[in-house]
Protein backbone atom coordinates (compact mmCIF):
# COMPACT_ATOMS: atom_id res chain seq x y z
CA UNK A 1 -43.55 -48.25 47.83
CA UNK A 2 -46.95 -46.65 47.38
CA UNK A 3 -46.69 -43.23 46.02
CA UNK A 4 -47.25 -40.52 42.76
CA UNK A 5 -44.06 -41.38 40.44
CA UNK A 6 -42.41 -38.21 38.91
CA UNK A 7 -39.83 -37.60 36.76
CA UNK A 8 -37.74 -34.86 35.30
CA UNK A 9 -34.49 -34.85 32.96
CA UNK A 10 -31.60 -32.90 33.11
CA UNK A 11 -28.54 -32.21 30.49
CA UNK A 12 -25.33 -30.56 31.62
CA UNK A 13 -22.87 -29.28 28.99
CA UNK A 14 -21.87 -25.23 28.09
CA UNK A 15 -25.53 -24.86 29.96
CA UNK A 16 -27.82 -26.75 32.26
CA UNK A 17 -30.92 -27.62 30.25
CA UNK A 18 -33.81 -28.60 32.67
CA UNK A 19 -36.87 -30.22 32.00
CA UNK A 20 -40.51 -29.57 33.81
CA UNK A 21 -41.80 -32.29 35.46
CA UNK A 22 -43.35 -35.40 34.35
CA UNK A 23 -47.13 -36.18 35.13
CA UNK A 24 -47.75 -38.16 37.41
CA UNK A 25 -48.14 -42.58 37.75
CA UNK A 26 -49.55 -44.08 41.06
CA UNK A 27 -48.35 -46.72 42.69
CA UNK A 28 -50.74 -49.00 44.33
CA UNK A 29 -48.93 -51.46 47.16
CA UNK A 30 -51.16 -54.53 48.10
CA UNK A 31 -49.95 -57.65 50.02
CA UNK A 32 -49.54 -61.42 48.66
CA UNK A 33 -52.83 -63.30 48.83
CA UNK A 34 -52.21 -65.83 51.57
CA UNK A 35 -53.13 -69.70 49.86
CA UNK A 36 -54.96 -72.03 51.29
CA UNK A 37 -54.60 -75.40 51.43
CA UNK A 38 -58.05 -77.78 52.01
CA UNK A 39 -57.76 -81.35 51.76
CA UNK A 40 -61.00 -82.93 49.37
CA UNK A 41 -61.27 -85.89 51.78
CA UNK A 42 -62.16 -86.76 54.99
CA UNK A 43 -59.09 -89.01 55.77
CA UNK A 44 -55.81 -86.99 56.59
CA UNK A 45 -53.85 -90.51 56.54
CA UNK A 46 -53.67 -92.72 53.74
CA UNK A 47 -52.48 -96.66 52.01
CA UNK A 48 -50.01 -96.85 50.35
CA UNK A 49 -50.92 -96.01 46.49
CA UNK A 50 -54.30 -94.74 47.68
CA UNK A 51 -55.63 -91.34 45.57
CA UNK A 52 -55.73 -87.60 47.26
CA UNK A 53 -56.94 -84.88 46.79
CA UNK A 54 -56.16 -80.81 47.58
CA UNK A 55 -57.45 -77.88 46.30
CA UNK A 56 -55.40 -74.60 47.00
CA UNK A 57 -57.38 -71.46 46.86
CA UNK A 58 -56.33 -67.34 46.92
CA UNK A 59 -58.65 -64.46 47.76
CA UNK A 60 -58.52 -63.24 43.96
CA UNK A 61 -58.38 -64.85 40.29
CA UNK A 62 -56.20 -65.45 38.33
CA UNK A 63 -53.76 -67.20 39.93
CA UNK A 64 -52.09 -70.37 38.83
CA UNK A 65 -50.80 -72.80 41.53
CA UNK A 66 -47.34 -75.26 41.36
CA UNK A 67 -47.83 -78.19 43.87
CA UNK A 68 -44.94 -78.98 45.83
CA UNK A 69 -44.10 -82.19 48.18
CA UNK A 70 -41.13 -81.55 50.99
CA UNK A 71 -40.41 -78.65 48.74
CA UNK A 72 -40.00 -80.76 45.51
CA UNK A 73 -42.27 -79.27 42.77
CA UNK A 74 -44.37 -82.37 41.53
CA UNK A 75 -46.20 -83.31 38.15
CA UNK A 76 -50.16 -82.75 38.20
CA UNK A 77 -50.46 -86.28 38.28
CA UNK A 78 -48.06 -87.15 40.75
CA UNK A 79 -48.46 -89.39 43.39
């Protein structure tokens, strides 16, 4: 969760040796980009052996995609 991080350490033995505190690391919490899916042509329905093309897009770079077919990862050039 979002939040300052702390830390402090603590060793037990003839006597309790405590530590101070740590400084401090923020957490920043963000949701998942949602993808998008767009279709390049106009058709939605195809022949049989006929070429398609999609495009999948996030809100932010960086992101690499894995295309997947009734949830079967597939090759770049699959068809």
């Amino acid at each position: 969760s979002r939040g300052d991080y702390y830390c402090k350490a603590k060793r037990m033995g003839k006597q309790l040796f405590t530590t101070t505190q740590s400084d401090a690391t923020t957490i920043h919490v963000s949701d998942l980009p949602i993808p998008t899916l767009k279709l390049l042509s106009p058709w939605s329905e195809v022949f049989k052996n006929e070429d398609m093309g999609f495009s999948c897009e996030v809100s932010s770079p960086e992101w690499t995609f894995t295309w997947l077919r009734d949830q079967t990862t597939l090759q770049n050039d699959s068809q």
